[in-house]
Protein backbone atom coordinates (compact mmCIF):
# COMPACT_ATOMS: atom_id res chain seq x y z
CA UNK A 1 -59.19 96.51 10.79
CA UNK A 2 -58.59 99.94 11.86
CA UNK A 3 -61.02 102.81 13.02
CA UNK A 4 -58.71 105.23 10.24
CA UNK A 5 -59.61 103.03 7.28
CA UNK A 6 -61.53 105.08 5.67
CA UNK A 7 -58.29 107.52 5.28
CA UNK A 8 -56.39 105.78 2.61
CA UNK A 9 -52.40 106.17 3.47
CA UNK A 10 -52.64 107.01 7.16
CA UNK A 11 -55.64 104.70 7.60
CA UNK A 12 -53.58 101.66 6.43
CA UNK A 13 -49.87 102.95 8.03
CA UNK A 14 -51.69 103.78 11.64
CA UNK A 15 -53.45 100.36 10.84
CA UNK A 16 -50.61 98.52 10.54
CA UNK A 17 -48.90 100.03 13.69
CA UNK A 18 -52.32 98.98 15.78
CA UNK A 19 -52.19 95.26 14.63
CA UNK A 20 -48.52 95.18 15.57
CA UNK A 21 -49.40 96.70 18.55
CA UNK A 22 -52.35 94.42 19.46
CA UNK A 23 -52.41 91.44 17.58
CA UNK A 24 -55.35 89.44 17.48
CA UNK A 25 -54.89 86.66 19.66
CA UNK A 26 -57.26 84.16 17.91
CA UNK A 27 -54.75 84.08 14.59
CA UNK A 28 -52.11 83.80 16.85
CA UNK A 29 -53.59 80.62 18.94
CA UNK A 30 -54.77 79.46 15.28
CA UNK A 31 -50.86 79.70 13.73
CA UNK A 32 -49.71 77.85 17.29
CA UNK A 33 -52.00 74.95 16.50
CA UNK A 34 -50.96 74.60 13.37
CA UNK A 35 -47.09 74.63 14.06
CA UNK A 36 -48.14 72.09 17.10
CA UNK A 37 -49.82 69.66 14.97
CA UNK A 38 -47.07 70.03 12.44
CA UNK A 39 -44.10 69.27 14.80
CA UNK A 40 -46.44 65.95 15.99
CA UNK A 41 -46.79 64.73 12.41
CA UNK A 42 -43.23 65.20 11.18
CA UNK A 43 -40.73 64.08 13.71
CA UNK A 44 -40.48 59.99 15.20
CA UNK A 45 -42.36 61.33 18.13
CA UNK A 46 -42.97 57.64 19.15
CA UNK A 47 -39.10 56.89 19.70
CA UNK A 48 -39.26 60.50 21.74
CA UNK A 49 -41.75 59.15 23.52
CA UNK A 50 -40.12 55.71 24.26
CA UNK A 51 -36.94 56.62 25.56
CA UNK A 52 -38.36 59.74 27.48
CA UNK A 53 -40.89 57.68 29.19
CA UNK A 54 -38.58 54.55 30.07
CA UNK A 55 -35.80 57.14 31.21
CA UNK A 56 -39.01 58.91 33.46
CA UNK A 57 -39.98 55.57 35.10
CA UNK A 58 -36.47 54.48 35.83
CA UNK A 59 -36.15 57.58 37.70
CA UNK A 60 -38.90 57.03 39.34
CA UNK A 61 -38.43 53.75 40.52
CA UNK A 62 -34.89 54.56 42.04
CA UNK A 63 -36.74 57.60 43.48
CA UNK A 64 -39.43 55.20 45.15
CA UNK A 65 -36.10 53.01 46.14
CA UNK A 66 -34.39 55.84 48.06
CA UNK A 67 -37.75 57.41 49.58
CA UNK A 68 -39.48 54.61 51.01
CA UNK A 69 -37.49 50.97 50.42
CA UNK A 70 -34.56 51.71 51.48
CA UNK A 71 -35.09 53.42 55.01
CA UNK A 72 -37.61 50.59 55.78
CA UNK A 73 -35.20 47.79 55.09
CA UNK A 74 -32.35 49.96 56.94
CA UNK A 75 -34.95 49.84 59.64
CA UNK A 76 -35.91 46.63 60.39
CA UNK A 77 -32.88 44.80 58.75
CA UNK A 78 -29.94 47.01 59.71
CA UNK A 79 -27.53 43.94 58.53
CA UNK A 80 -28.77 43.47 54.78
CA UNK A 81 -26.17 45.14 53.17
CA UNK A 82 -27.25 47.71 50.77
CA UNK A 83 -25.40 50.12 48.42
CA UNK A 84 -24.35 53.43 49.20
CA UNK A 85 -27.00 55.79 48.65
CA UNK A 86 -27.67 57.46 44.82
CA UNK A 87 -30.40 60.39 46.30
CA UNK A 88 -28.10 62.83 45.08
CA UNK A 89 -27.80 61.48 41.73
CA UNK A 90 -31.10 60.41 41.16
CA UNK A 91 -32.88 63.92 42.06
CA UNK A 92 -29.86 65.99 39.85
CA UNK A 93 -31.44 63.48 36.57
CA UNK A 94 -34.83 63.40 37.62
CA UNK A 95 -35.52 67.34 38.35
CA UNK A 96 -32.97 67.88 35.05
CA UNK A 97 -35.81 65.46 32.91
CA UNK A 98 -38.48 67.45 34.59
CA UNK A 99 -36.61 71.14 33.72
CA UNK A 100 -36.72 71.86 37.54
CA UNK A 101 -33.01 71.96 37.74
């Protein structure tokens, strides 16, 4: 509430223009919960969740390929032949997934 309540029309007009002003950041936080928990109980977050996480390790793994396999076996085995190199590829999908990009 307002300091001008006690003044009937500007009280509840100057009011009005304060809470727009400064909203009250404890409804606001309260209103975001509820939307959050909302979105989590309506939607198939479990296939989100699947695919999203399977896409996250695969990206991972052909990071962890490129990183730290890959020079090691160029290393010490320069004739094992290995495919051309997907660093490019794999960072562009990876940072994408992540929103980095």
């Amino acid at each position: 509430m307002s300091v001008f309540a006690g003044i009937p029309i500007v009280g509840g007009l100057i009011g009005r223009v304060f809470d727009r002003l400064l909203p009250d950041k404890a409804k606001i936080n309260e209103a975001q919960s509820r939307i959050n928990e909302s979105e989590v109980q309506g939607g198939p977050a479990s296939v989100l969740r699947l695919w999203r996480g399977f896409v996250g390790w695969t990206l991972g793994l052909c990071l962890a390929w490129e990183l730290a396999c890959r020079p090691v076996i160029a290393t010490y085995w320069p004739e094992a032949l290995l495919p051309p190199s997907m660093l490019k590829e794999v960072l562009t999908l990876l940072l994408g997934m992540l929103g980095l990009a």
